[in-house]
Protein backbone atom coordinates (compact mmCIF):
# COMPACT_ATOMS: atom_id res chain seq x y z
CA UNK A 1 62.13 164.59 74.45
CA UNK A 2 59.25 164.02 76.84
CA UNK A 3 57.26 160.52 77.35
CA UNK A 4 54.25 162.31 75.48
CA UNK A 5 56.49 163.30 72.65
CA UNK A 6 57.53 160.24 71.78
CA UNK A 7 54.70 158.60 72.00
CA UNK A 8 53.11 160.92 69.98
CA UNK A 9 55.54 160.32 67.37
CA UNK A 10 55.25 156.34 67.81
CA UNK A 11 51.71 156.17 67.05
CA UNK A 12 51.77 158.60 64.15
CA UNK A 13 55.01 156.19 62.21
CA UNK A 14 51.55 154.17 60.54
CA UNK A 15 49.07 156.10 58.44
CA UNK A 16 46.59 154.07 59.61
CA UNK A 17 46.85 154.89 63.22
CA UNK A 18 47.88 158.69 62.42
CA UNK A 19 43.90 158.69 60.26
CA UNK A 20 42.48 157.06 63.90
CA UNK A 21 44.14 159.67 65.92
CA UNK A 22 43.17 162.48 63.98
CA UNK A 23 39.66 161.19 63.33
CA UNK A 24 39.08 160.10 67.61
CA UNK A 25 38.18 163.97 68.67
CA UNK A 26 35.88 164.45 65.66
CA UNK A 27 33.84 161.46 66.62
CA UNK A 28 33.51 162.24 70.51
CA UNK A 29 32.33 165.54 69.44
CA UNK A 30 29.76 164.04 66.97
CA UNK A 31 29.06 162.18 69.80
CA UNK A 32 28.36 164.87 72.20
CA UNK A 33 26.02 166.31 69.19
CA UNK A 34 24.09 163.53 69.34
CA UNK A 35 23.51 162.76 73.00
CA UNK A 36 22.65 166.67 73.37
CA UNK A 37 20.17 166.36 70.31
CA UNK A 38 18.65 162.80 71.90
CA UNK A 39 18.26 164.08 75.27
CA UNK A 40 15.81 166.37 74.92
CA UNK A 41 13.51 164.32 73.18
CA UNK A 42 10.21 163.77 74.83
CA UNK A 43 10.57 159.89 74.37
CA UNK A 44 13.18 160.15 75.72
CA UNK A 45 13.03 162.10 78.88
CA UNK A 46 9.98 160.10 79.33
CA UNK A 47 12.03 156.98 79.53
CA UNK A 48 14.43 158.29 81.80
CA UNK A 49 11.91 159.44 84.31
CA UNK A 50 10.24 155.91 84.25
CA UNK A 51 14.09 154.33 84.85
CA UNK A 52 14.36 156.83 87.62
CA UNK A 53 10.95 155.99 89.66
CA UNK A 54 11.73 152.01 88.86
CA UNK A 55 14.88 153.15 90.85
CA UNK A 56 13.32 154.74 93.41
CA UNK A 57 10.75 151.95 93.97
CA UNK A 58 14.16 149.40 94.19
CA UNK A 59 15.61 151.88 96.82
CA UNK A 60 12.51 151.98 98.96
CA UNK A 61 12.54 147.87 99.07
């Protein structure tokens, strides 16, 4: 049995860690939803262009 294997196996022994593995790759993918959804908002690209020319004004010092 490989190192994954059993560590698979060790953290699925509990129910509640088994529920937090099985539930981790649903909430990075909400996740991803999200930030694709928020990024395109105009407040928010506005924002990020402001953040970028305060960098480049701290570059130029």
């Amino acid at each position: 049995m490989s190192l994954r294997t059993r560590l698979i196996w060790a953290l699925t022994q509990e129910p509640d860690t088994l529920r937090a593995l099985l539930v981790t790759p649903v909430w990075f993918v909400i996740l991803g939803i999200a930030w694709a959804a928020l990024r395109r908002r105009p407040r928010h690209v506005a924002r990020e262009a402001a953040f970028r020319s305060e960098l480049d004004g701290a570059q130029q010092d």
